[in-house]
PDB file of N, CA and C in Angstrom:
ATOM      1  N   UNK A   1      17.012  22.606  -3.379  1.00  0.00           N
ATOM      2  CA  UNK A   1      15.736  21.962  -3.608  1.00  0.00           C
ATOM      3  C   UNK A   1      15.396  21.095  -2.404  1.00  0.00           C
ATOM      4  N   UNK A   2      13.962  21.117  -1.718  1.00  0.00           N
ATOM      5  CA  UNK A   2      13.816  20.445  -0.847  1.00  0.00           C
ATOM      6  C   UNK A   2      14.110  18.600  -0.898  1.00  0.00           C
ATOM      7  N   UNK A   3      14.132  18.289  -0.294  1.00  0.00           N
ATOM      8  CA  UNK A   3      13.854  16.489  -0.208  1.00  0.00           C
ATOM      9  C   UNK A   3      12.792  16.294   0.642  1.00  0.00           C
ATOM     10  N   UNK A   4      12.030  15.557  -0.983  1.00  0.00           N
ATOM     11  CA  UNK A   4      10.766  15.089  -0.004  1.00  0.00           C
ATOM     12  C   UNK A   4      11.127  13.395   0.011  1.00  0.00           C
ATOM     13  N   UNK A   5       9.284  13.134   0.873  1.00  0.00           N
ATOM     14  CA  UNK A   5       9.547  10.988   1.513  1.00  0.00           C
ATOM     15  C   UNK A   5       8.263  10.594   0.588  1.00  0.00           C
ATOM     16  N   UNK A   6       8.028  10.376  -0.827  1.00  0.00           N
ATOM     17  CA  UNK A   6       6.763   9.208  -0.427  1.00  0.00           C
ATOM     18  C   UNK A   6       6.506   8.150   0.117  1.00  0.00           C
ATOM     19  N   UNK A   7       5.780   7.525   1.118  1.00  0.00           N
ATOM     20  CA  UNK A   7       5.157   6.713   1.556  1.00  0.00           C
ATOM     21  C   UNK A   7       4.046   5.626   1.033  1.00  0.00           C
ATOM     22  N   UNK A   8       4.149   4.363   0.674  1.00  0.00           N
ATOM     23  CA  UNK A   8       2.919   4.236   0.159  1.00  0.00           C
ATOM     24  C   UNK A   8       2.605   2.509   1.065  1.00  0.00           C
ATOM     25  N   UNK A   9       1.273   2.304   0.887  1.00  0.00           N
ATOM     26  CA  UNK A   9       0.748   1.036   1.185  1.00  0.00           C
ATOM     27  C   UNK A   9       0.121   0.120   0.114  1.00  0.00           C
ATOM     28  N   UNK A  10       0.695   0.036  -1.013  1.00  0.00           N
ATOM     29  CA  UNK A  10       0.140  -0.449  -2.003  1.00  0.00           C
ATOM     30  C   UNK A  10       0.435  -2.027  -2.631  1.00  0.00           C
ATOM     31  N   UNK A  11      -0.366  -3.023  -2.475  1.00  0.00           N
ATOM     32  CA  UNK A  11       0.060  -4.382  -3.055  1.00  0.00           C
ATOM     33  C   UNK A  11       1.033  -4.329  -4.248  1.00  0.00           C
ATOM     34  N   UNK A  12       2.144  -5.080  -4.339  1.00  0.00           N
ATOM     35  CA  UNK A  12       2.593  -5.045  -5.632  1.00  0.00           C
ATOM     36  C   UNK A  12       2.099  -5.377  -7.001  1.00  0.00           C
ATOM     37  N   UNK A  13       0.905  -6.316  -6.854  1.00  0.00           N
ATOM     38  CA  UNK A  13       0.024  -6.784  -7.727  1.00  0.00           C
ATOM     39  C   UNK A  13      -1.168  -5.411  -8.524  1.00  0.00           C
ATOM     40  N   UNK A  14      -1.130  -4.488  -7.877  1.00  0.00           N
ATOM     41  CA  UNK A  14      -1.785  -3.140  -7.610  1.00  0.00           C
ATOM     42  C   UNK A  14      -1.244  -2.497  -9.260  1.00  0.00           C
ATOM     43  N   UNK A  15      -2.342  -2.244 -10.443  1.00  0.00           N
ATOM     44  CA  UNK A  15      -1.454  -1.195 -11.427  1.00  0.00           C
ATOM     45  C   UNK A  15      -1.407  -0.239 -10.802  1.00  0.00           C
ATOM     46  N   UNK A  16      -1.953   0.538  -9.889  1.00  0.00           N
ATOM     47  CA  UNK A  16      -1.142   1.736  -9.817  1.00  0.00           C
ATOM     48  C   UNK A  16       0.142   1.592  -8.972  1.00  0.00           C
ATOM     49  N   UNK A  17       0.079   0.588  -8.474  1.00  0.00           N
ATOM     50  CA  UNK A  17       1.459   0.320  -7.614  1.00  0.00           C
ATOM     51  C   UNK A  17       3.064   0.573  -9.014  1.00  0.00           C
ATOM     52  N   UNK A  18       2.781  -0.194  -9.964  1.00  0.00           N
ATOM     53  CA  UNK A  18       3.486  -0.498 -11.477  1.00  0.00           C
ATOM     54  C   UNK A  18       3.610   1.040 -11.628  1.00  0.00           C
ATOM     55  N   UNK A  19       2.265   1.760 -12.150  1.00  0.00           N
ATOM     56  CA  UNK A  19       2.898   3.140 -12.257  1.00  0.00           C
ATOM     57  C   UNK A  19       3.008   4.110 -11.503  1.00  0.00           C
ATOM     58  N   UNK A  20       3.445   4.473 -10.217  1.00  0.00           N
ATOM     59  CA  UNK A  20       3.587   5.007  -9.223  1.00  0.00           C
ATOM     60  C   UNK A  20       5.068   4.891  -8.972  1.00  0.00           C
ATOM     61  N   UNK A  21       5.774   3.506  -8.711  1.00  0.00           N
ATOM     62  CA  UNK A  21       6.876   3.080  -8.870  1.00  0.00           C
ATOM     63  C   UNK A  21       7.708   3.701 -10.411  1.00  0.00           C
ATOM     64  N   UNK A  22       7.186   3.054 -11.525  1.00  0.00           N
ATOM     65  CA  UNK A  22       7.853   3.727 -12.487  1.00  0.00           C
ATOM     66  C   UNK A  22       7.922   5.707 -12.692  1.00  0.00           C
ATOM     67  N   UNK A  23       6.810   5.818 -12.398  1.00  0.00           N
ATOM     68  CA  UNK A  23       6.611   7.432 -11.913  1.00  0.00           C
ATOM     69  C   UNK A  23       7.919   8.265 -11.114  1.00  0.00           C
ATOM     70  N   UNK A  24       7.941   7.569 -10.116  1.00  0.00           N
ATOM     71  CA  UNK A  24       8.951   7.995  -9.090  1.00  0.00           C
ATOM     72  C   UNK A  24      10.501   7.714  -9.356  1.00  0.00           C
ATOM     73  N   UNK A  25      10.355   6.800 -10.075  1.00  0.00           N
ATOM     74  CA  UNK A  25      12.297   6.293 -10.654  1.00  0.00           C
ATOM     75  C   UNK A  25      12.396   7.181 -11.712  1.00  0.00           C
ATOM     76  N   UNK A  26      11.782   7.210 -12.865  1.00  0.00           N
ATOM     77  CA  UNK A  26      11.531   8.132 -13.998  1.00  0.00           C
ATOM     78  C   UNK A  26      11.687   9.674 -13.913  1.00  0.00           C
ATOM     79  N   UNK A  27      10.369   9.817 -13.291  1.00  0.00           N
ATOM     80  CA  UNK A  27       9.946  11.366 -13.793  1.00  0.00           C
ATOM     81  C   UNK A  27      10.342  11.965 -12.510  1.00  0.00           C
ATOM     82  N   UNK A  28      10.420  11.572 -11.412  1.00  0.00           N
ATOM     83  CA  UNK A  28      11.403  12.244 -10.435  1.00  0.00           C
ATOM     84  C   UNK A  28      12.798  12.040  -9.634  1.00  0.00           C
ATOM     85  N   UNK A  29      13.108  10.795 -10.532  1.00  0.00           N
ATOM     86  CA  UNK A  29      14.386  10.305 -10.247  1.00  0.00           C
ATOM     87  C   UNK A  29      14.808  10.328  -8.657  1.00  0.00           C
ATOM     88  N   UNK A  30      13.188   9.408  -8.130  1.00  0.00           N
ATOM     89  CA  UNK A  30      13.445   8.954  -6.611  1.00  0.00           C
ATOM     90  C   UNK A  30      13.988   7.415  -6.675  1.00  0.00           C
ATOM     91  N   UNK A  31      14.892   7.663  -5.126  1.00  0.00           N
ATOM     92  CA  UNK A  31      15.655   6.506  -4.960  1.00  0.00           C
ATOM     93  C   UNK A  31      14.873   5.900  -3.588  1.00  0.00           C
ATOM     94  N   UNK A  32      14.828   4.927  -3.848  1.00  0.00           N
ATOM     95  CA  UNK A  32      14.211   3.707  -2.352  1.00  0.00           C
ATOM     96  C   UNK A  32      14.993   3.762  -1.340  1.00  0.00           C
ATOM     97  N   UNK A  33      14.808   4.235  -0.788  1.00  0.00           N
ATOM     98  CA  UNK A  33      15.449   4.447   0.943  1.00  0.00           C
ATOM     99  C   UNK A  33      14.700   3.372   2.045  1.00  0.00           C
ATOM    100  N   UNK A  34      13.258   2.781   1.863  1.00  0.00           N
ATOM    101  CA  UNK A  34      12.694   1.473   2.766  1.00  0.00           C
ATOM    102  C   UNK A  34      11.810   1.119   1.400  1.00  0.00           C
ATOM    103  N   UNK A  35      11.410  -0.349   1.751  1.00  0.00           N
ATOM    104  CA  UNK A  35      10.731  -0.840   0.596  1.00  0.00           C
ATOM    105  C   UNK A  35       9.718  -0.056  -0.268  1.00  0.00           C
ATOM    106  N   UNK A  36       8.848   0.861   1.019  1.00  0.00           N
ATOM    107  CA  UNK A  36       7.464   1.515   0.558  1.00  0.00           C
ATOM    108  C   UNK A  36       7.858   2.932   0.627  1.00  0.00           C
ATOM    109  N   UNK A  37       9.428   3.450   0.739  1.00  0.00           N
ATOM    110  CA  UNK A  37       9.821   5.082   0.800  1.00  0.00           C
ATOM    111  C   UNK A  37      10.636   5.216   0.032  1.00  0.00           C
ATOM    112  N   UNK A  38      10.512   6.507  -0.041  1.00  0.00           N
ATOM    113  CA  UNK A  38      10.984   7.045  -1.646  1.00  0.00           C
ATOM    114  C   UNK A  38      11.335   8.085  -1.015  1.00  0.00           C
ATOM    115  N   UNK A  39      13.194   9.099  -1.715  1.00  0.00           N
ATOM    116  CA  UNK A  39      13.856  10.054  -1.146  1.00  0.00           C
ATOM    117  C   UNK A  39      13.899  10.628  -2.661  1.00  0.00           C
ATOM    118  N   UNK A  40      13.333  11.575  -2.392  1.00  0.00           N
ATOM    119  CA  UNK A  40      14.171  13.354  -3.977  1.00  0.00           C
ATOM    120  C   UNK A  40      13.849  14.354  -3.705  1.00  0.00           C
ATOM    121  N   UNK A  41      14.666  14.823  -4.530  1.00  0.00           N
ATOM    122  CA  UNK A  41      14.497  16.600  -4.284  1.00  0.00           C
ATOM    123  C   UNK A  41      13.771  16.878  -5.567  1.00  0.00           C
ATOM    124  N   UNK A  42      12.608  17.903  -4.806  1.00  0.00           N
ATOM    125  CA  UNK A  42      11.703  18.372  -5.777  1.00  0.00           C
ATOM    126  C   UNK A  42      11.409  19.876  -5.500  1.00  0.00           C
ATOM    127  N   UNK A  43      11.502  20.823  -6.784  1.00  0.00           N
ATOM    128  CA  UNK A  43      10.500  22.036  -6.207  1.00  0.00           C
ATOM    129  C   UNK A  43       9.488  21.857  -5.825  1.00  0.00           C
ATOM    130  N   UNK A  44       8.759  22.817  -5.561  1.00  0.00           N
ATOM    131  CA  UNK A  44       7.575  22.437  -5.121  1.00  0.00           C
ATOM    132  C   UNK A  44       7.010  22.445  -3.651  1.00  0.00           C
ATOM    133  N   UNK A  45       5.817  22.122  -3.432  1.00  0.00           N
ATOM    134  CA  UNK A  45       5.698  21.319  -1.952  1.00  0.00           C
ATOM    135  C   UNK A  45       4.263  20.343  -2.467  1.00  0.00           C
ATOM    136  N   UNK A  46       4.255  19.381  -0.955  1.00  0.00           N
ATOM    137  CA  UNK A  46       3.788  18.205  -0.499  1.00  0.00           C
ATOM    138  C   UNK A  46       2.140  18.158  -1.146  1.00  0.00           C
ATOM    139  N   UNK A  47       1.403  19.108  -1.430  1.00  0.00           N
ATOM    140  CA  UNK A  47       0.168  18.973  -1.675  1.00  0.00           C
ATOM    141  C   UNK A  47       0.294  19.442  -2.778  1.00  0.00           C
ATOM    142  N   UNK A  48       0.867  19.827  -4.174  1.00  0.00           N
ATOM    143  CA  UNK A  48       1.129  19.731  -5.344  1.00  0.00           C
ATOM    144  C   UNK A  48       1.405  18.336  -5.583  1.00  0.00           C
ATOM    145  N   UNK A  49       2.688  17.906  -4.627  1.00  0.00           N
ATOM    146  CA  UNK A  49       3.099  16.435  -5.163  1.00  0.00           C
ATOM    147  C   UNK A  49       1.751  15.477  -5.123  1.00  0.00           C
ATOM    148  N   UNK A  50       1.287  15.421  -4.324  1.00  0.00           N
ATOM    149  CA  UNK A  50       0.157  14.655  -4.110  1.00  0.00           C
ATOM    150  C   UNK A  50      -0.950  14.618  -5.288  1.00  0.00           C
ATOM    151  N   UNK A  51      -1.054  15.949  -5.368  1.00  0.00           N
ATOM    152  CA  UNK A  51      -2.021  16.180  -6.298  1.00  0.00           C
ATOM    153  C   UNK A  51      -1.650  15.023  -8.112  1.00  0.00           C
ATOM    154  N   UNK A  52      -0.401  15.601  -8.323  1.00  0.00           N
ATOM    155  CA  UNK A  52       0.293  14.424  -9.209  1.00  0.00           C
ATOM    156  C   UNK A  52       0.239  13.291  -9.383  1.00  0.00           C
ATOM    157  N   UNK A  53       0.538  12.664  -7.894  1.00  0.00           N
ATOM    158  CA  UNK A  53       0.411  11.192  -7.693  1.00  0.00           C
ATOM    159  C   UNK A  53      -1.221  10.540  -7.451  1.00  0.00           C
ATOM    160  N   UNK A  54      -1.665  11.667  -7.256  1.00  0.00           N
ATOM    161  CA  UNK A  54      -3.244  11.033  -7.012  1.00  0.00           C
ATOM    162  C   UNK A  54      -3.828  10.484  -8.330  1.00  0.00           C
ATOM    163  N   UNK A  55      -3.183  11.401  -9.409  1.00  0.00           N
ATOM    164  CA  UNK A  55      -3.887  11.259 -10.598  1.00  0.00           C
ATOM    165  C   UNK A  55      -3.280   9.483 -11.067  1.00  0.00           C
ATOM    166  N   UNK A  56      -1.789   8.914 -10.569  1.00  0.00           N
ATOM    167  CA  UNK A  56      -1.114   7.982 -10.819  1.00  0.00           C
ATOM    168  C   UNK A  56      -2.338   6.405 -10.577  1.00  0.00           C
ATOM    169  N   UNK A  57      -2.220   6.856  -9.053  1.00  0.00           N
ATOM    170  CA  UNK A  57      -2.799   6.191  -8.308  1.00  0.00           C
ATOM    171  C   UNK A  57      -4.166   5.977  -8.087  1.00  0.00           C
ATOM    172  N   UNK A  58      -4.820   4.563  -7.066  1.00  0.00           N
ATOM    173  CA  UNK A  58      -6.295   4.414  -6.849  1.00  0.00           C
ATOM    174  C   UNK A  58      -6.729   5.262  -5.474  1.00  0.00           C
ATOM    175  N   UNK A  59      -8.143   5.294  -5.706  1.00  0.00           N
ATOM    176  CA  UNK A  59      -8.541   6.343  -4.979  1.00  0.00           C
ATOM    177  C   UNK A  59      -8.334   5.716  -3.582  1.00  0.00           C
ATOM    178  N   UNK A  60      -8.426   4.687  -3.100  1.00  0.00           N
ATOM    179  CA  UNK A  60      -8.114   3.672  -1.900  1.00  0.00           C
ATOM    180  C   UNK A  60      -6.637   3.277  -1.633  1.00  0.00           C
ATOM    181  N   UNK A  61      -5.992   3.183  -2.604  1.00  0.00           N
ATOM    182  CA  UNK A  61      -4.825   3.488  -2.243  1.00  0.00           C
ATOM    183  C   UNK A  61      -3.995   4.518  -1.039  1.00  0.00           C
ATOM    184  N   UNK A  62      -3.219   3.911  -0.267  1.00  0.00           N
ATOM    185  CA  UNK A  62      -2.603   4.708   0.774  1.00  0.00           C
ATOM    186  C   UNK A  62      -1.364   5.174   0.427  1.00  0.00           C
ATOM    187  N   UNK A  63      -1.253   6.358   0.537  1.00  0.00           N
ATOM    188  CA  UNK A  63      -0.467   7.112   0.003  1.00  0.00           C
ATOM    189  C   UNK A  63      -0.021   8.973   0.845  1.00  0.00           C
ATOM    190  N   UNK A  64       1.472   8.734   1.354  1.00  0.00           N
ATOM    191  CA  UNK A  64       1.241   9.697   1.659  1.00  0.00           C
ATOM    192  C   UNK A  64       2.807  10.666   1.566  1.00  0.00           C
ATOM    193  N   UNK A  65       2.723  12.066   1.480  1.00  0.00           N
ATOM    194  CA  UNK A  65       3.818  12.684   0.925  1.00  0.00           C
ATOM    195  C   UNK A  65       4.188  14.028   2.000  1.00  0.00           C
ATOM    196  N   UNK A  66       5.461  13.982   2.124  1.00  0.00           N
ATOM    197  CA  UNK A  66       6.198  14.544   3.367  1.00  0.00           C
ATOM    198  C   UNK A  66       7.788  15.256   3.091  1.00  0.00           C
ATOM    199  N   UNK A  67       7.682  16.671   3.209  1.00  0.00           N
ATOM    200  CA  UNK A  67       9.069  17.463   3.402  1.00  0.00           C
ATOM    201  C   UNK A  67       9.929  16.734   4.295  1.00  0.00           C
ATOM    202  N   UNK A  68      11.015  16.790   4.228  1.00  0.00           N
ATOM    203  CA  UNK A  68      11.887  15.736   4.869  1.00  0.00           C
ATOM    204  C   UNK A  68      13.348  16.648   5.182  1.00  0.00           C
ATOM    205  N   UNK A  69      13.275  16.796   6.661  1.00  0.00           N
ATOM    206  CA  UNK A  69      14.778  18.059   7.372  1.00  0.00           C
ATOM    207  C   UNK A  69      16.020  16.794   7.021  1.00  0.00           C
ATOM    208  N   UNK A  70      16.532  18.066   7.607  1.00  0.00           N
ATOM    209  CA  UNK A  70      18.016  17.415   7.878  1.00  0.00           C
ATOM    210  C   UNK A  70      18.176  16.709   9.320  1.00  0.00           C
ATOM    211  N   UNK A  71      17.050  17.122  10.470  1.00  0.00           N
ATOM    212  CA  UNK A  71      17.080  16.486  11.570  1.00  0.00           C
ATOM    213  C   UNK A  71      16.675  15.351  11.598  1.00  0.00           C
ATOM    214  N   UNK A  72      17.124  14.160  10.892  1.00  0.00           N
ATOM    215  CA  UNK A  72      16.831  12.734  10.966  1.00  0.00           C
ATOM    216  C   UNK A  72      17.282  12.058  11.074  1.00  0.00           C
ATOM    217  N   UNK A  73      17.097  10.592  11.389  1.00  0.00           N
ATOM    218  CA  UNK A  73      18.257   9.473  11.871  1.00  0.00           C
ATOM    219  C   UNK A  73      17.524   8.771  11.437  1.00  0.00           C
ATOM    220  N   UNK A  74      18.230   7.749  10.519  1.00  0.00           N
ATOM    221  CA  UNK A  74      18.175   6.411   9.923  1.00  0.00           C
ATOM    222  C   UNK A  74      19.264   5.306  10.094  1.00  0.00           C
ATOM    223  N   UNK A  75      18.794   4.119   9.548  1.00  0.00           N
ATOM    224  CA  UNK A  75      19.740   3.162  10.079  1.00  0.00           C
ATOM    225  C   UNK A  75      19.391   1.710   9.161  1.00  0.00           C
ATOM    226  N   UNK A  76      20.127   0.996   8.510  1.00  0.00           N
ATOM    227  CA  UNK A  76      19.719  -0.144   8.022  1.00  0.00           C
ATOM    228  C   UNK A  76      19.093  -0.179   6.369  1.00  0.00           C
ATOM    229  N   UNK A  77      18.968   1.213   6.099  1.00  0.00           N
ATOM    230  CA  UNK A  77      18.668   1.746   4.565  1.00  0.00           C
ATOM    231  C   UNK A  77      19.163   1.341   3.715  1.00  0.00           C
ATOM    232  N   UNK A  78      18.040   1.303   2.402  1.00  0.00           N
ATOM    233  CA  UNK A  78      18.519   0.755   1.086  1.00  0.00           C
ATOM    234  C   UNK A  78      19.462   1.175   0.497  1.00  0.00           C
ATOM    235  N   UNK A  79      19.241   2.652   0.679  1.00  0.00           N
ATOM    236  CA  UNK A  79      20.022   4.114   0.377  1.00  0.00           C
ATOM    237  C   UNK A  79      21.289   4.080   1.686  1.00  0.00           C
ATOM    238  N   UNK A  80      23.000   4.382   1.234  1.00  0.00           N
ATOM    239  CA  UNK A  80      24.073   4.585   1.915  1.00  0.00           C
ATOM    240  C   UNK A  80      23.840   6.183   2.644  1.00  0.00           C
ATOM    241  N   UNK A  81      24.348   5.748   3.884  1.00  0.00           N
ATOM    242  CA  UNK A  81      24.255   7.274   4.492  1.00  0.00           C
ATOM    243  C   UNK A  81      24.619   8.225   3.284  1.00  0.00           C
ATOM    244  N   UNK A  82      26.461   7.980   2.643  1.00  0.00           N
ATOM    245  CA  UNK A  82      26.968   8.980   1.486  1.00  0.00           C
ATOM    246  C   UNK A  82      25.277   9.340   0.406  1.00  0.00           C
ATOM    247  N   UNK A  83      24.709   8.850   0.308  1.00  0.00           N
ATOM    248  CA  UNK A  83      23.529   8.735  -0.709  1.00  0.00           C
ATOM    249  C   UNK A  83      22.179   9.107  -0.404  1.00  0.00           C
ATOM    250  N   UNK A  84      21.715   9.000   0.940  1.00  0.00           N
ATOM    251  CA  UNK A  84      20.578   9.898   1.731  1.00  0.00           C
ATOM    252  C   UNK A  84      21.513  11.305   1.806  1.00  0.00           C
ATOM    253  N   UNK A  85      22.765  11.661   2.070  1.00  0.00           N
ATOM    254  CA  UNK A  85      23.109  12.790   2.585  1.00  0.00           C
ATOM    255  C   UNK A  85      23.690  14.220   1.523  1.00  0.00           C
ATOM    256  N   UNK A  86      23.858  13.293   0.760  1.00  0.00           N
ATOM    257  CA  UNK A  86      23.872  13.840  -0.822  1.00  0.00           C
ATOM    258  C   UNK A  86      22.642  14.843  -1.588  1.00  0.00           C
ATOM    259  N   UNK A  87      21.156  13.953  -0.856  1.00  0.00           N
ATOM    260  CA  UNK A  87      20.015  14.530  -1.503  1.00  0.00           C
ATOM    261  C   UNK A  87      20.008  15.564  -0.222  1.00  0.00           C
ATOM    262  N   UNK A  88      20.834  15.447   1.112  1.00  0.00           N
ATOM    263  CA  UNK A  88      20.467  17.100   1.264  1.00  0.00           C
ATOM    264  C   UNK A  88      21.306  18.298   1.085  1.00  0.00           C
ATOM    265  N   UNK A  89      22.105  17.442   0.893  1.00  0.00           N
ATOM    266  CA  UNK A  89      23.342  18.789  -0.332  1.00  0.00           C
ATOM    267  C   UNK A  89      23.251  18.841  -1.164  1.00  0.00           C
ATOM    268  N   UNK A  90      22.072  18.725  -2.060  1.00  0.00           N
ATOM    269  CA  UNK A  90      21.202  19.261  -3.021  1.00  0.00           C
ATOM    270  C   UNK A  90      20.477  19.966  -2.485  1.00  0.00           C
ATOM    271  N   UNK A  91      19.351  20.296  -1.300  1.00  0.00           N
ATOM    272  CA  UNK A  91      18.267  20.853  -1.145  1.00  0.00           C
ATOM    273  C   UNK A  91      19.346  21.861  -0.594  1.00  0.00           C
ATOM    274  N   UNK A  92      20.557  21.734  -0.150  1.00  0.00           N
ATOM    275  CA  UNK A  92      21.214  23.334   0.393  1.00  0.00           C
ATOM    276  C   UNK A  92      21.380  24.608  -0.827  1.00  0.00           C
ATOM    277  N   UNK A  93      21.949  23.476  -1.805  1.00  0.00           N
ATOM    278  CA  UNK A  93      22.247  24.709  -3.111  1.00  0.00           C
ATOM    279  C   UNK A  93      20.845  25.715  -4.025  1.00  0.00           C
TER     280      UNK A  93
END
């Protein structure tokens, strides 16, 4: 299953911020990798997901959703390397 990134720019004071967040821990059992990014593996692709979250979210809201390789480097994450590297030995099987 791939691993995708949401991205978002949303005040915390924001309801759709409330359900967007609960959305993503819940119903896709994403984990916080930077305050405003989000790491899971989902079927699918990026403009389905969107389509989903649009309905979550305000129309001004910034928001944005991204396939995510194995060619990446991070550093300083919420998420343990063992724990980013995990969700892509899921997207191998």
């Amino acid at each position: 299953m791939p691993v995708y990134m949401v991205s978002y720019d949303i005040p915390e004071d924001n309801q759709s911020y409330k359900e967007l967040t609960k959305f993503l821990k819940e119903q896709l059992k994403a984990k916080t990798v930077l305050e405003s990014q989000w790491l899971f593996n989902h079927e699918g692709d990026a403009d389905k997901l969107m389509v989903i979250l649009r309905t979550i979210t305000q129309k001004d809201d910034l928001l944005m959703v991204q396939e995510v390789t194995l060619n990446t480097a991070f550093d300083n994450t919420l998420l343990s390397e063992d724990e980013i590297l995990a969700l892509f030995e899921t997207a191998r099987e």
